[in-house]
PDB file of N, CA and C in Angstrom:
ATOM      1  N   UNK A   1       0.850  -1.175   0.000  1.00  0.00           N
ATOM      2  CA  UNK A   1       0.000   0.000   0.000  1.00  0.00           C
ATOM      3  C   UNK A   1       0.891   1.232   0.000  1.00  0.00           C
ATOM      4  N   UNK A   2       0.845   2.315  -1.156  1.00  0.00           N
ATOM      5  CA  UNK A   2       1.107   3.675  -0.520  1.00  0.00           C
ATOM      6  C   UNK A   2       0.649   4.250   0.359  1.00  0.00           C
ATOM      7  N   UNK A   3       1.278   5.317   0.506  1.00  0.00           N
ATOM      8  CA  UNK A   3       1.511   6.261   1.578  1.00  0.00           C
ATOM      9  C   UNK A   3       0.117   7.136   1.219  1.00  0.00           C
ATOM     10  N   UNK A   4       0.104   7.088   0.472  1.00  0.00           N
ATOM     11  CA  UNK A   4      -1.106   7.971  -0.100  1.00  0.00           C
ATOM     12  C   UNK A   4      -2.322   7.271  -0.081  1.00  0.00           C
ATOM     13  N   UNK A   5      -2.607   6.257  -0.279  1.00  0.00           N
ATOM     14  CA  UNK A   5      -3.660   5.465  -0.188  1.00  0.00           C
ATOM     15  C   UNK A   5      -3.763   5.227   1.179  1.00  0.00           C
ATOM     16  N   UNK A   6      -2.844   5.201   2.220  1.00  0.00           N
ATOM     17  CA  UNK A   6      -3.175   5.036   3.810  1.00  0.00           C
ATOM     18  C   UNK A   6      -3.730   6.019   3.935  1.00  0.00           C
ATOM     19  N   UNK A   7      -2.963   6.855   3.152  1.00  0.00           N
ATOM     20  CA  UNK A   7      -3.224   9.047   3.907  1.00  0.00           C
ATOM     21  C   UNK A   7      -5.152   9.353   3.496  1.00  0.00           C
ATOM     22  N   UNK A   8      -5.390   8.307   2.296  1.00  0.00           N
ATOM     23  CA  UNK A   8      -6.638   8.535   2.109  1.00  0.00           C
ATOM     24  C   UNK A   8      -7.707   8.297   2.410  1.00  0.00           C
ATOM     25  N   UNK A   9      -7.543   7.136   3.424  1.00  0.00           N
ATOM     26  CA  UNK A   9      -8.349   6.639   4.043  1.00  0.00           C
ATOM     27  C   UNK A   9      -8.789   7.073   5.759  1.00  0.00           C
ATOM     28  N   UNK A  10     -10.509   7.191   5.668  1.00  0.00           N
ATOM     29  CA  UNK A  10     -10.363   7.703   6.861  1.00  0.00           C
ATOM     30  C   UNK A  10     -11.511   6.846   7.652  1.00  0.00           C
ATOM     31  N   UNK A  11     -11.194   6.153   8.961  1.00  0.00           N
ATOM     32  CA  UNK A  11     -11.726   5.435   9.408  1.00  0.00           C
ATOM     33  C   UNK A  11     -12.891   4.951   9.655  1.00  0.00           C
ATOM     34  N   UNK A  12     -13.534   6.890   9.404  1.00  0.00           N
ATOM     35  CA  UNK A  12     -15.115   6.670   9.461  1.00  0.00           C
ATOM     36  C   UNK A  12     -15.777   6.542   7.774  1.00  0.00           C
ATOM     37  N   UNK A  13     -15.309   6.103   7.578  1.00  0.00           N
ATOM     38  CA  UNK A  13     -15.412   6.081   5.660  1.00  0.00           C
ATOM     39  C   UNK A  13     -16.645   4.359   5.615  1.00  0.00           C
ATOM     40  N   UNK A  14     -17.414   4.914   5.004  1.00  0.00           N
ATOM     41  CA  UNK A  14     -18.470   3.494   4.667  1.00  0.00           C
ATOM     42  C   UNK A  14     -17.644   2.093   4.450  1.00  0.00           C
ATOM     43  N   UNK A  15     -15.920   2.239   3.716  1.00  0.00           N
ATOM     44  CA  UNK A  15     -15.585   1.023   3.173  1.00  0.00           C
ATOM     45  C   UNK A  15     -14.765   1.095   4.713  1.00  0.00           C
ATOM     46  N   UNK A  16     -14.768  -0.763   4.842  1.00  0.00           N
ATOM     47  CA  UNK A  16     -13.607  -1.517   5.652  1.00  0.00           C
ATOM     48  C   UNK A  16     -12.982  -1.211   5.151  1.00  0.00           C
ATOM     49  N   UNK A  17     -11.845  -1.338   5.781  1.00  0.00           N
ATOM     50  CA  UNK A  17     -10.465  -1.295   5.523  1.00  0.00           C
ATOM     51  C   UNK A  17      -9.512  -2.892   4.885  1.00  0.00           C
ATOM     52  N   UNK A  18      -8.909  -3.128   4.296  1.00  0.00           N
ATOM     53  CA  UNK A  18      -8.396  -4.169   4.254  1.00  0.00           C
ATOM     54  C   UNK A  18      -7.579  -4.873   5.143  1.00  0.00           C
ATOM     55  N   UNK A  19      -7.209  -5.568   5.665  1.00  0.00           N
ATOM     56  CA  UNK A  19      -6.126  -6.460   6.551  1.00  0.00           C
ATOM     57  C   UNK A  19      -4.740  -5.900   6.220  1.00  0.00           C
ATOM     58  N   UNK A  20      -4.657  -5.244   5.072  1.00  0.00           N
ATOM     59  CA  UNK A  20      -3.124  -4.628   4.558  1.00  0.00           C
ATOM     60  C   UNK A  20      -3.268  -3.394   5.442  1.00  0.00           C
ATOM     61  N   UNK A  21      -4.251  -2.549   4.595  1.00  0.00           N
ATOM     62  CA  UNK A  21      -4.034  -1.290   5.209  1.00  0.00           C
ATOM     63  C   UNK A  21      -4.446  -0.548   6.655  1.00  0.00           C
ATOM     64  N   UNK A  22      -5.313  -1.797   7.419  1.00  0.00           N
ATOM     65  CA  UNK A  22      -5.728  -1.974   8.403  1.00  0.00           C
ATOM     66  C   UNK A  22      -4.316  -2.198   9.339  1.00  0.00           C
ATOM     67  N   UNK A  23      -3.144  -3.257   9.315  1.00  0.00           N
ATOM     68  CA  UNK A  23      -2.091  -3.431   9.677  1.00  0.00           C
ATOM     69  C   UNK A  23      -1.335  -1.785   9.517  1.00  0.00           C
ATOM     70  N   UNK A  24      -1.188  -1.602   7.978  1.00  0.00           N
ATOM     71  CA  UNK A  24       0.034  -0.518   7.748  1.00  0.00           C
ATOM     72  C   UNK A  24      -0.947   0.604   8.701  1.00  0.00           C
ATOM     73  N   UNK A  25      -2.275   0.804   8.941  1.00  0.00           N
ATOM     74  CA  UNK A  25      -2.556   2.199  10.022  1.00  0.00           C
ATOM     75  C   UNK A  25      -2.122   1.565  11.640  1.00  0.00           C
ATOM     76  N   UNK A  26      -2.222   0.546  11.896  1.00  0.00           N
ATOM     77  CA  UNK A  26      -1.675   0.510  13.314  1.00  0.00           C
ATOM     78  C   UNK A  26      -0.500   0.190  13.461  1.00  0.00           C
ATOM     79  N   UNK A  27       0.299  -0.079  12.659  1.00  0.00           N
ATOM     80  CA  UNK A  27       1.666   0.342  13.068  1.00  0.00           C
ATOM     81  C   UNK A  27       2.403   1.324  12.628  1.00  0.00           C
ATOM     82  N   UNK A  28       1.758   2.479  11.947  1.00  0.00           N
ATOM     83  CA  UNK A  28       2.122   3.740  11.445  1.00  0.00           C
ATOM     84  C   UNK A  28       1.622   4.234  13.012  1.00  0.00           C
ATOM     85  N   UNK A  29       0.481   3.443  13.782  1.00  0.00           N
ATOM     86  CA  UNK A  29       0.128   4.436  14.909  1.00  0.00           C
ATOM     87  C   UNK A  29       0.627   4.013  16.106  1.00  0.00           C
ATOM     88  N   UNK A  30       1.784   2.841  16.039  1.00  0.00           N
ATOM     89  CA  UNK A  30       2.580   2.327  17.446  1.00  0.00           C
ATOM     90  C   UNK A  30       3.614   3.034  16.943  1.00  0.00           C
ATOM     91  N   UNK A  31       4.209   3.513  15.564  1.00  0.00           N
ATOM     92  CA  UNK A  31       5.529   4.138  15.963  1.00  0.00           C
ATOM     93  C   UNK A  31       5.076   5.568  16.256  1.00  0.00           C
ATOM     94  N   UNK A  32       4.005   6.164  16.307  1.00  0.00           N
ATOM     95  CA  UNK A  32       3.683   7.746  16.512  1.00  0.00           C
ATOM     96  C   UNK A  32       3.928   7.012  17.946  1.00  0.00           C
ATOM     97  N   UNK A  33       2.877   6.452  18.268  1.00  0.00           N
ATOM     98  CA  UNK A  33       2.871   6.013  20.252  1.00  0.00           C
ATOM     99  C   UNK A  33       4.021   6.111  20.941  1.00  0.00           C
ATOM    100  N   UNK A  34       4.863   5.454  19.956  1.00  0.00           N
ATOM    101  CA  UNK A  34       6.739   5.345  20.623  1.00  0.00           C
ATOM    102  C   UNK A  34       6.823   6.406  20.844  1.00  0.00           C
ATOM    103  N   UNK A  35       6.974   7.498  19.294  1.00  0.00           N
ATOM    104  CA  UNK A  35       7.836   8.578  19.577  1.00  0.00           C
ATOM    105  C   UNK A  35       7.069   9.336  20.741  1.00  0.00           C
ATOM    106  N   UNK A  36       5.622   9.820  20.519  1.00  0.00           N
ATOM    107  CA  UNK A  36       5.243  10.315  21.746  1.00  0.00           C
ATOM    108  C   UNK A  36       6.044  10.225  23.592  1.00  0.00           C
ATOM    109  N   UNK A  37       5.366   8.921  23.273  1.00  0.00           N
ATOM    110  CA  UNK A  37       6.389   8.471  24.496  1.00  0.00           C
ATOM    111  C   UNK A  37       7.904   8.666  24.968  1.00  0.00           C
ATOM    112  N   UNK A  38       8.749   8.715  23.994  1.00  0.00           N
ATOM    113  CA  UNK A  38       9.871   8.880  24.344  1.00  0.00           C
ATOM    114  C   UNK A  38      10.399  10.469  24.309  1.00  0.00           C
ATOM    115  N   UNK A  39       9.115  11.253  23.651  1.00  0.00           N
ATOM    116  CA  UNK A  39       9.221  12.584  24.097  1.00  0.00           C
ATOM    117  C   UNK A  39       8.713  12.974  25.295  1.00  0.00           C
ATOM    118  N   UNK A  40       7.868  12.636  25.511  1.00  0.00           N
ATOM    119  CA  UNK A  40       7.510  12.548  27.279  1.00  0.00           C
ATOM    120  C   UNK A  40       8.496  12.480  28.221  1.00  0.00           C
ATOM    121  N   UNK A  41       9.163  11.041  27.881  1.00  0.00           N
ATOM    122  CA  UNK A  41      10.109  11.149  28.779  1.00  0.00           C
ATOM    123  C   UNK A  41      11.254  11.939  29.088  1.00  0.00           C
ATOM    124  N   UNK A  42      11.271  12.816  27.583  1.00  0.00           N
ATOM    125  CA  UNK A  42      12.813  13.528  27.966  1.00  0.00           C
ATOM    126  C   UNK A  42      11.926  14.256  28.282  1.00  0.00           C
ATOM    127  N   UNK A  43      10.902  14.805  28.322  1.00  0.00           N
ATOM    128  CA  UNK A  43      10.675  16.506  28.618  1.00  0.00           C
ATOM    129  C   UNK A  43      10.564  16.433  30.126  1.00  0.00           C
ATOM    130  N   UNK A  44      10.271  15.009  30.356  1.00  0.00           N
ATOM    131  CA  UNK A  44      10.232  14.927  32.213  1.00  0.00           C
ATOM    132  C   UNK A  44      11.716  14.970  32.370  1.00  0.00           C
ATOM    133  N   UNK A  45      12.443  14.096  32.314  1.00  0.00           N
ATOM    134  CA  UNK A  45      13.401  14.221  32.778  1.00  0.00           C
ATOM    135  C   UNK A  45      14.280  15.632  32.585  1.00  0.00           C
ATOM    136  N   UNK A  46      14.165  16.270  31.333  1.00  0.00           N
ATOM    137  CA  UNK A  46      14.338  18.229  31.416  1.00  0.00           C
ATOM    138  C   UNK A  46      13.877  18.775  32.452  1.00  0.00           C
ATOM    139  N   UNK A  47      12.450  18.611  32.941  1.00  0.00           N
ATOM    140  CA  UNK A  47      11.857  18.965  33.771  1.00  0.00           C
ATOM    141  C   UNK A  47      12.482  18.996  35.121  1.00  0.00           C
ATOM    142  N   UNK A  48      13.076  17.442  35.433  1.00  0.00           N
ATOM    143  CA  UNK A  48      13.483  17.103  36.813  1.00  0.00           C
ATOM    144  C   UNK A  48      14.364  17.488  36.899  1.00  0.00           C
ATOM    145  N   UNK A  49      16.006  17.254  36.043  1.00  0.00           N
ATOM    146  CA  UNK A  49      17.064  18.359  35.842  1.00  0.00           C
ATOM    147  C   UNK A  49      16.852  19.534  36.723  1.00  0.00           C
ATOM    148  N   UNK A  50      16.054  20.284  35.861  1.00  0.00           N
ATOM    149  CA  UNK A  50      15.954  21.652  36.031  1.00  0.00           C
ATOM    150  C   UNK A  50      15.703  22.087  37.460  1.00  0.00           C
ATOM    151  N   UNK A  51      14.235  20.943  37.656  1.00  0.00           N
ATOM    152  CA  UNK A  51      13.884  21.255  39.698  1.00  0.00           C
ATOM    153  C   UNK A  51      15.561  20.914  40.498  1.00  0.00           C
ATOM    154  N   UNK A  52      15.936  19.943  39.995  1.00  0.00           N
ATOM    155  CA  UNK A  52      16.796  19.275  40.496  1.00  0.00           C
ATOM    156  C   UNK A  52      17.982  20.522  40.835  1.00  0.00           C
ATOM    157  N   UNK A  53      18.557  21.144  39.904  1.00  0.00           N
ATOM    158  CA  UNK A  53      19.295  22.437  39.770  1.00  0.00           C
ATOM    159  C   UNK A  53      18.716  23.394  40.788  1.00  0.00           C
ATOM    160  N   UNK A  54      17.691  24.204  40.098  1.00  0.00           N
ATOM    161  CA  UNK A  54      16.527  25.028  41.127  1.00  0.00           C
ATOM    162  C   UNK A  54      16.950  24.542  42.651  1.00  0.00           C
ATOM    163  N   UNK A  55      16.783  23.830  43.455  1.00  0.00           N
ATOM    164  CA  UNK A  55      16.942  22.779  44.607  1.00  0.00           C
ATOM    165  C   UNK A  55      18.272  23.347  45.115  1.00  0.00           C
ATOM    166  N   UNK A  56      19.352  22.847  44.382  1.00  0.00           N
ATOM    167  CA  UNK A  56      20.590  23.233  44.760  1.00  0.00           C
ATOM    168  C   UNK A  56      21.014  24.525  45.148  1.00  0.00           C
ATOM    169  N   UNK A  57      20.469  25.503  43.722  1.00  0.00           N
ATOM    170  CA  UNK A  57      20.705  26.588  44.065  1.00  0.00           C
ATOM    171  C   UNK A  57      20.296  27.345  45.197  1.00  0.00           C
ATOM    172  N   UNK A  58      18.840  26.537  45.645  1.00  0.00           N
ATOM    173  CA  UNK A  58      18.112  27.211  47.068  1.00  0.00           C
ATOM    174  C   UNK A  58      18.676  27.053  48.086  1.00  0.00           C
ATOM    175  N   UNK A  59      19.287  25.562  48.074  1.00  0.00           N
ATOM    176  CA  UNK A  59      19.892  24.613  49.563  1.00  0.00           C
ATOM    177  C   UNK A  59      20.954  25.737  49.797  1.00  0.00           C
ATOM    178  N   UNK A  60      21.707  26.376  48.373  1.00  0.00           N
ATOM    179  CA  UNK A  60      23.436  26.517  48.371  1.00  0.00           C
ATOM    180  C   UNK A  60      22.625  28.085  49.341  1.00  0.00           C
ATOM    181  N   UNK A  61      21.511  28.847  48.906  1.00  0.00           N
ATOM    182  CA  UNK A  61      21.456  30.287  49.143  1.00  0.00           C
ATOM    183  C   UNK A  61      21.603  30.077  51.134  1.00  0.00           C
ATOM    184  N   UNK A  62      20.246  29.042  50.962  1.00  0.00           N
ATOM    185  CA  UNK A  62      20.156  28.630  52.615  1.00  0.00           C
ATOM    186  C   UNK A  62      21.158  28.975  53.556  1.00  0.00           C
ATOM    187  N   UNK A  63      22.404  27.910  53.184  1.00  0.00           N
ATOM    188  CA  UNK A  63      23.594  27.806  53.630  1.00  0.00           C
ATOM    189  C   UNK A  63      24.512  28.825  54.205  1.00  0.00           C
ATOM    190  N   UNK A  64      24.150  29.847  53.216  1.00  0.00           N
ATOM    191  CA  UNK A  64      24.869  31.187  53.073  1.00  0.00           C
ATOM    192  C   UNK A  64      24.501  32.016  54.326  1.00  0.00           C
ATOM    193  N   UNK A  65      22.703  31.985  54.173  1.00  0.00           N
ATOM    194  CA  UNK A  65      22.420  33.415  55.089  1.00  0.00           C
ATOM    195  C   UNK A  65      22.500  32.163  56.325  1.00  0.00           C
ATOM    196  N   UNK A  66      22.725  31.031  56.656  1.00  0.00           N
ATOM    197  CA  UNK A  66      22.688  30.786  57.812  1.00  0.00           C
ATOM    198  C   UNK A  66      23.779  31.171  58.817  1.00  0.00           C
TER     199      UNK A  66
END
């Protein structure tokens, strides 16, 4: 199946789908799932970094005026 013939098909469409192009849309939609996912995870872990930093810099101010 092309790319174009997946791209044309839309789920709520009167025709089934075939077993081909039925396959090529769900695993065109587990590798979106991956990447999603593995953008998630860095943006958390950016996230935690960052608190993680933030943290230090507070503990280090603490320290100071004590």
């Amino acid at each position: 199946m092309t790319e174009k013939e997946m791209h044309s098909y839309r789920l709520t469409s009167m025709v089934e789908p075939s077993d081909k192009m039925l396959d090529a849309i769900m695993s065109g939609v587990a590798v979106m799932a991956r990447q999603s996912t593995e953008n998630a995870h860095k943006e958390l872990v950016r996230r935690f970094d960052a608190l993680k930093r933030e943290i230090k810099v507070y503990q280090e101010s603490l320290r100071k005026h004590a």
